[in-house]
PDB file of N, CA and C in Angstrom:
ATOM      1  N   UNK A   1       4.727  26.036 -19.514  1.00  0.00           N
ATOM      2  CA  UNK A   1       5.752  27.065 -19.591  1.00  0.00           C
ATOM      3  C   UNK A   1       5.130  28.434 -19.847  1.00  0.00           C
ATOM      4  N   UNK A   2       4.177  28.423 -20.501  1.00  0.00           N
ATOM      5  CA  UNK A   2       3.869  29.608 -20.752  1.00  0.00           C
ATOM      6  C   UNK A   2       2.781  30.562 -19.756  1.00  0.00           C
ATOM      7  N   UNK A   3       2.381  29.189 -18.732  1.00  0.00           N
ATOM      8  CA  UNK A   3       1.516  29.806 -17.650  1.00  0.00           C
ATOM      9  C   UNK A   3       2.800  30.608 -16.565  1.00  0.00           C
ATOM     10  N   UNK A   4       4.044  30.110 -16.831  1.00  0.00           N
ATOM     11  CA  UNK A   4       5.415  30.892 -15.829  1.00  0.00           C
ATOM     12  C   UNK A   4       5.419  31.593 -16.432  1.00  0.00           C
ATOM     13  N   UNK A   5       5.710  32.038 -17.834  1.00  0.00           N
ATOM     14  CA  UNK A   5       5.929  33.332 -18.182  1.00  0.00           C
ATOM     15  C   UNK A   5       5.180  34.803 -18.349  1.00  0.00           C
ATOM     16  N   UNK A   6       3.674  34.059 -18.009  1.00  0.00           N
ATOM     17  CA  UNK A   6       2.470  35.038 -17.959  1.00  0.00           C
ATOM     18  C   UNK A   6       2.708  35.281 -16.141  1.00  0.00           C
ATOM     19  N   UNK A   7       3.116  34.593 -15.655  1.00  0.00           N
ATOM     20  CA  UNK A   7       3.243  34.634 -14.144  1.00  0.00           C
ATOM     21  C   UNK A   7       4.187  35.753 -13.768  1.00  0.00           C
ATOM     22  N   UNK A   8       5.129  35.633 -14.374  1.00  0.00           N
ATOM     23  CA  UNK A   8       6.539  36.308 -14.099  1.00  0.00           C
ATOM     24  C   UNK A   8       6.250  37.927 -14.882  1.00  0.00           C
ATOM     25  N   UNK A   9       5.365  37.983 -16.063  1.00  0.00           N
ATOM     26  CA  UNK A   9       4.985  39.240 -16.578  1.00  0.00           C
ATOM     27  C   UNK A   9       4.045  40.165 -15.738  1.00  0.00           C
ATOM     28  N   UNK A  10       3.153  39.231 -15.388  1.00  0.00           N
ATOM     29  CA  UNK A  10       2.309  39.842 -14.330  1.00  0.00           C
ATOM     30  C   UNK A  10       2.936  40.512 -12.948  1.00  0.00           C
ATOM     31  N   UNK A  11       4.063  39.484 -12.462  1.00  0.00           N
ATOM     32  CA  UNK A  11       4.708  40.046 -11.663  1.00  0.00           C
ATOM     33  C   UNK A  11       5.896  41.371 -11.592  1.00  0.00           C
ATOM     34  N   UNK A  12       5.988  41.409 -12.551  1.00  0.00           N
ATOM     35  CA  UNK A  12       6.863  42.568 -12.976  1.00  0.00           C
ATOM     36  C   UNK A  12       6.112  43.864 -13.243  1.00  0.00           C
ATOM     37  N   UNK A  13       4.701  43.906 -13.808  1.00  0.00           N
ATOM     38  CA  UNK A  13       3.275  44.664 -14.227  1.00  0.00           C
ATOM     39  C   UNK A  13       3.390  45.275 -12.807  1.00  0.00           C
ATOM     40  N   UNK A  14       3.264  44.452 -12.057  1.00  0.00           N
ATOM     41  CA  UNK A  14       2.746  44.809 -10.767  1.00  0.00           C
ATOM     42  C   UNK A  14       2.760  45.793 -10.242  1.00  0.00           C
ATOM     43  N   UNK A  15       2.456  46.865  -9.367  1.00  0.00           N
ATOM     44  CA  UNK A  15       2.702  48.440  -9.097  1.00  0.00           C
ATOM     45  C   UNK A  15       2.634  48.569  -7.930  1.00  0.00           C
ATOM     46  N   UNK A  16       1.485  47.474  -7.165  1.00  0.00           N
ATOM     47  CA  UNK A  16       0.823  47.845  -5.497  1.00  0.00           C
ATOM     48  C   UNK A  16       2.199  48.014  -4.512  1.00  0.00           C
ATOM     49  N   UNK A  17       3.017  47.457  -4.128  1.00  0.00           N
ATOM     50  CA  UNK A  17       4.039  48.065  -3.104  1.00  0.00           C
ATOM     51  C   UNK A  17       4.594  49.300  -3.709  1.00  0.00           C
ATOM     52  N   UNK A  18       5.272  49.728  -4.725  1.00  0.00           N
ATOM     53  CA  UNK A  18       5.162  51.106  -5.148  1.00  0.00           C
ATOM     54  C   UNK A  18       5.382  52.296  -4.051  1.00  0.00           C
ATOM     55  N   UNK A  19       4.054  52.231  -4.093  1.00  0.00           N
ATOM     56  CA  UNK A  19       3.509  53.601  -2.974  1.00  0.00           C
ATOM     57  C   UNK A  19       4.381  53.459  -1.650  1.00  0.00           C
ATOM     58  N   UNK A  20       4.714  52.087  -1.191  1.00  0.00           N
ATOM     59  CA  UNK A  20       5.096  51.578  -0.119  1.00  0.00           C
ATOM     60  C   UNK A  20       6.682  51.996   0.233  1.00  0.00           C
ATOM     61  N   UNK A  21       7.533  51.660  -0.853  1.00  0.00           N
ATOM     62  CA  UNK A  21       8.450  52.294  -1.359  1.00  0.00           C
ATOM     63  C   UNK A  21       8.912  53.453  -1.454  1.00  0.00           C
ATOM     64  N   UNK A  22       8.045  54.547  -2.163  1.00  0.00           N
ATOM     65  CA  UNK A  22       7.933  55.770  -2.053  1.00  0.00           C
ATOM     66  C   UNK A  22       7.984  56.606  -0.917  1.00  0.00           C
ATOM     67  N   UNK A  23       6.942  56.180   0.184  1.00  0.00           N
ATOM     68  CA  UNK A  23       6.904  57.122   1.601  1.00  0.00           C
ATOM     69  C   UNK A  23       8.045  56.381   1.889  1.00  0.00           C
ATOM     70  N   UNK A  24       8.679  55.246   2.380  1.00  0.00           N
ATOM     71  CA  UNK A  24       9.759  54.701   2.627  1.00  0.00           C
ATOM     72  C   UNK A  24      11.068  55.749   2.574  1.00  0.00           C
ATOM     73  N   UNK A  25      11.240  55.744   1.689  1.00  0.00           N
ATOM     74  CA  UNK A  25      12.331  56.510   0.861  1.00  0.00           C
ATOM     75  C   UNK A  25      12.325  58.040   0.857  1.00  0.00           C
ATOM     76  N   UNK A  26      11.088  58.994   1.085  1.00  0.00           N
ATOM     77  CA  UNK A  26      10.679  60.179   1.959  1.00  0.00           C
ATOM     78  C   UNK A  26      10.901  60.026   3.282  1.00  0.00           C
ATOM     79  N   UNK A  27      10.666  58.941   4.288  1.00  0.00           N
ATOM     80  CA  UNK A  27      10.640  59.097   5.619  1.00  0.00           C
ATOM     81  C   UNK A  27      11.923  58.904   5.610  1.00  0.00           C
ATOM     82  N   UNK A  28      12.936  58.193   4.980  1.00  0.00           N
ATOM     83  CA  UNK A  28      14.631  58.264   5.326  1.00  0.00           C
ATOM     84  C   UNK A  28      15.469  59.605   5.069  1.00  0.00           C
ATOM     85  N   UNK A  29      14.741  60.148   3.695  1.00  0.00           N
ATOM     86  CA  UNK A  29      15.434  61.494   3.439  1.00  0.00           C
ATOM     87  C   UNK A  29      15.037  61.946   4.684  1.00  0.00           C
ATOM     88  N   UNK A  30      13.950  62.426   4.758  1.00  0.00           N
ATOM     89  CA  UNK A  30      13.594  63.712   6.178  1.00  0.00           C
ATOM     90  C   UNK A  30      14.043  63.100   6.988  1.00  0.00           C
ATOM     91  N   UNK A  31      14.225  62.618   7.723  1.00  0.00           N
ATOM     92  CA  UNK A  31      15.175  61.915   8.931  1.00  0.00           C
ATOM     93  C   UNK A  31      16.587  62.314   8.706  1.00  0.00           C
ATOM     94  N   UNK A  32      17.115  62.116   7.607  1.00  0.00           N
ATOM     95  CA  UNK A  32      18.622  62.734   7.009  1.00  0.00           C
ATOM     96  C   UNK A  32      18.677  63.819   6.769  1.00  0.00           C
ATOM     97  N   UNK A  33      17.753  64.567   6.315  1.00  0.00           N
ATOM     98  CA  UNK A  33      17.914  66.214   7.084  1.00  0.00           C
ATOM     99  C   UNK A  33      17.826  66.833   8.136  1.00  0.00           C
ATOM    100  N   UNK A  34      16.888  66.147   8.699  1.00  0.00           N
ATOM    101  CA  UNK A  34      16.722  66.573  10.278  1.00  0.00           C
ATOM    102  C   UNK A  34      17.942  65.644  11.140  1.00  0.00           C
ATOM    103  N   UNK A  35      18.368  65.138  10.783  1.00  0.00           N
ATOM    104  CA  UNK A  35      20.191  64.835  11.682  1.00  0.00           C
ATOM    105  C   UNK A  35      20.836  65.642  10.902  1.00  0.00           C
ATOM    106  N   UNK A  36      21.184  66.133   9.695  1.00  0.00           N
ATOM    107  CA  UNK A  36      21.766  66.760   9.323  1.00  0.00           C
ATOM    108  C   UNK A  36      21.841  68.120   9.624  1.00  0.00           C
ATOM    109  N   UNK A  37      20.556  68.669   9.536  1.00  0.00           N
ATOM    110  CA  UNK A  37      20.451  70.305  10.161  1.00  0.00           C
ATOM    111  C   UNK A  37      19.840  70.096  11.286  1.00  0.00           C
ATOM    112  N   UNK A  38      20.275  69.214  12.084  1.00  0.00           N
ATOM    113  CA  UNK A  38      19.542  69.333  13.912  1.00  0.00           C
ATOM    114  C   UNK A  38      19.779  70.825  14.607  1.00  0.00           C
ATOM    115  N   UNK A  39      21.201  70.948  14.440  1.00  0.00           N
ATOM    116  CA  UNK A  39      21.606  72.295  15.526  1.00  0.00           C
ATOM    117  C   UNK A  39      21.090  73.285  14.583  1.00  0.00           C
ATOM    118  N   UNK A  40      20.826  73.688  13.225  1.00  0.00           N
ATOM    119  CA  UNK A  40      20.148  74.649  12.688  1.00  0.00           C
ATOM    120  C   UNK A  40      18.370  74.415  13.267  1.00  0.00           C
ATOM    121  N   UNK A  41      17.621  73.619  13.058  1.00  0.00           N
ATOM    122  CA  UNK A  41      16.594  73.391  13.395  1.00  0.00           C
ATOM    123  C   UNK A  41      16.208  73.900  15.165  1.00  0.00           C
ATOM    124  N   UNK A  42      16.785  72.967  15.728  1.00  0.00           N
ATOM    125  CA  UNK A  42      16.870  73.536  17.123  1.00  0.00           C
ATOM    126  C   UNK A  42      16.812  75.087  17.392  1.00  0.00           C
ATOM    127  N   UNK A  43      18.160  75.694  16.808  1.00  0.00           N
ATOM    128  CA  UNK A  43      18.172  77.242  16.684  1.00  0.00           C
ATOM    129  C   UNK A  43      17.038  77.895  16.746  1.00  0.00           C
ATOM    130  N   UNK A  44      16.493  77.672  15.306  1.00  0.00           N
ATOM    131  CA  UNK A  44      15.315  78.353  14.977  1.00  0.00           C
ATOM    132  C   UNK A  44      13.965  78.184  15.783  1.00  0.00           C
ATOM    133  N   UNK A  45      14.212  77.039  16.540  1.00  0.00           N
ATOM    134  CA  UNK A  45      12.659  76.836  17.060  1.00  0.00           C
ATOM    135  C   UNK A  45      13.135  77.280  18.406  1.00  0.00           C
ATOM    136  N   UNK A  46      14.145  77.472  18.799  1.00  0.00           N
ATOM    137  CA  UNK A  46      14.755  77.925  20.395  1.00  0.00           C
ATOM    138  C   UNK A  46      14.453  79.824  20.039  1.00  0.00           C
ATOM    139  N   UNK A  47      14.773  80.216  18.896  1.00  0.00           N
ATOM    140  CA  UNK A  47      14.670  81.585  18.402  1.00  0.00           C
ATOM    141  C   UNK A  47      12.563  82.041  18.682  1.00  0.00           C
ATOM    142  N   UNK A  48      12.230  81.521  18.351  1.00  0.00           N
ATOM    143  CA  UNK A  48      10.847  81.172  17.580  1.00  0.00           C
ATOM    144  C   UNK A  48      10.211  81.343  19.437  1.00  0.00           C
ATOM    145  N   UNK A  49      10.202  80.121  20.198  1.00  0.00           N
ATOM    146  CA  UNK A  49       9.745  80.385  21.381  1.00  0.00           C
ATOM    147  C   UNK A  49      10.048  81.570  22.279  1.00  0.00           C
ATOM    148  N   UNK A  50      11.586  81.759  22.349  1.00  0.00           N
ATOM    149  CA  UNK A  50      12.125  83.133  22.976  1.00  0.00           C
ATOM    150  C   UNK A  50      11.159  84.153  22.300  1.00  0.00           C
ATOM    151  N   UNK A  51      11.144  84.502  21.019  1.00  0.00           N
ATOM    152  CA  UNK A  51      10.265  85.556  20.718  1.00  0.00           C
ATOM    153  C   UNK A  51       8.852  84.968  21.138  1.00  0.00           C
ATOM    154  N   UNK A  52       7.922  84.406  21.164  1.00  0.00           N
ATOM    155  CA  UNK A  52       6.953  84.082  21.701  1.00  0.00           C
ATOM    156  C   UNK A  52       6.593  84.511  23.384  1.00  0.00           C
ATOM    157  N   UNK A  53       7.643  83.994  24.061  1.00  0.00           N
ATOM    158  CA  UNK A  53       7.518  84.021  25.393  1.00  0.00           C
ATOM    159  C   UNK A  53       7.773  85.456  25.274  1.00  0.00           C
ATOM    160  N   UNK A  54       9.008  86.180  25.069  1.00  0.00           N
ATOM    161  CA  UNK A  54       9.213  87.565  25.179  1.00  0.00           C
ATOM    162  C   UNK A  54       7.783  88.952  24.771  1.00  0.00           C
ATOM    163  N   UNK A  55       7.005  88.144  24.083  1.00  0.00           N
ATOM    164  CA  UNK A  55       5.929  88.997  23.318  1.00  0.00           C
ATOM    165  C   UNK A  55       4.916  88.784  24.145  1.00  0.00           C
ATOM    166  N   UNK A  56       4.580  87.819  25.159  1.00  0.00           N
ATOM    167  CA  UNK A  56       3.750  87.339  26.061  1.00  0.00           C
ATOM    168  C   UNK A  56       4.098  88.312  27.298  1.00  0.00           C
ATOM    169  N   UNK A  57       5.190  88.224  28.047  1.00  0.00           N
ATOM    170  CA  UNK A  57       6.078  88.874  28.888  1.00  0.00           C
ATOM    171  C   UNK A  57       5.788  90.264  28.737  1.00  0.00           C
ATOM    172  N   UNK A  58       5.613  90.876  27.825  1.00  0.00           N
ATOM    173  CA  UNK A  58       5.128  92.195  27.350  1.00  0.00           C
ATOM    174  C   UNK A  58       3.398  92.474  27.417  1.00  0.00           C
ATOM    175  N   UNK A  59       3.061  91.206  27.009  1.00  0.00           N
ATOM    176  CA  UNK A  59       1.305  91.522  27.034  1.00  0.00           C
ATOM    177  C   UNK A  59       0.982  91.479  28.326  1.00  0.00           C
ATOM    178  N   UNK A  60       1.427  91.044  29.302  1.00  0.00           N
ATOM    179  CA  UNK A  60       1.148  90.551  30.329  1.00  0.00           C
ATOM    180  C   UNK A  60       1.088  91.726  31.401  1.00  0.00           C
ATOM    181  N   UNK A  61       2.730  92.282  31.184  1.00  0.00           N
ATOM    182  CA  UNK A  61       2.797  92.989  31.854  1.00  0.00           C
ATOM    183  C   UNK A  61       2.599  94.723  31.835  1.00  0.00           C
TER     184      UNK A  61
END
């Protein structure tokens, strides 16, 4: 009995999946912001290239 209960302590001690858990639970949030602010995101990076290309369009010509 007491080799189960050193078993079951150890298993509870335990830490290694942890980390596993952690990015887990980061990669679902950011995924839930990025569906959440998609059409803001989009915006800004549709904003972001237009000025890019437009500043090119100018060097160019």
């Amino acid at each position: 009995m007491n080799k189960f209960k050193e078993l079951i302590e150890g298993f509870v001690k335990e830490e290694d999946g942890i980390g596993v858990v952690e990015i887990i639970l980061i990669l679902v949030i950011l995924v839930g912001l990025v569906v959440i602010f998609k059409d803001n995101i989009s915006d800004i990076v549709e904003d972001a290239f237009e000025a890019i290309t437009g500043d090119t369009d100018e060097i160019l010509d």
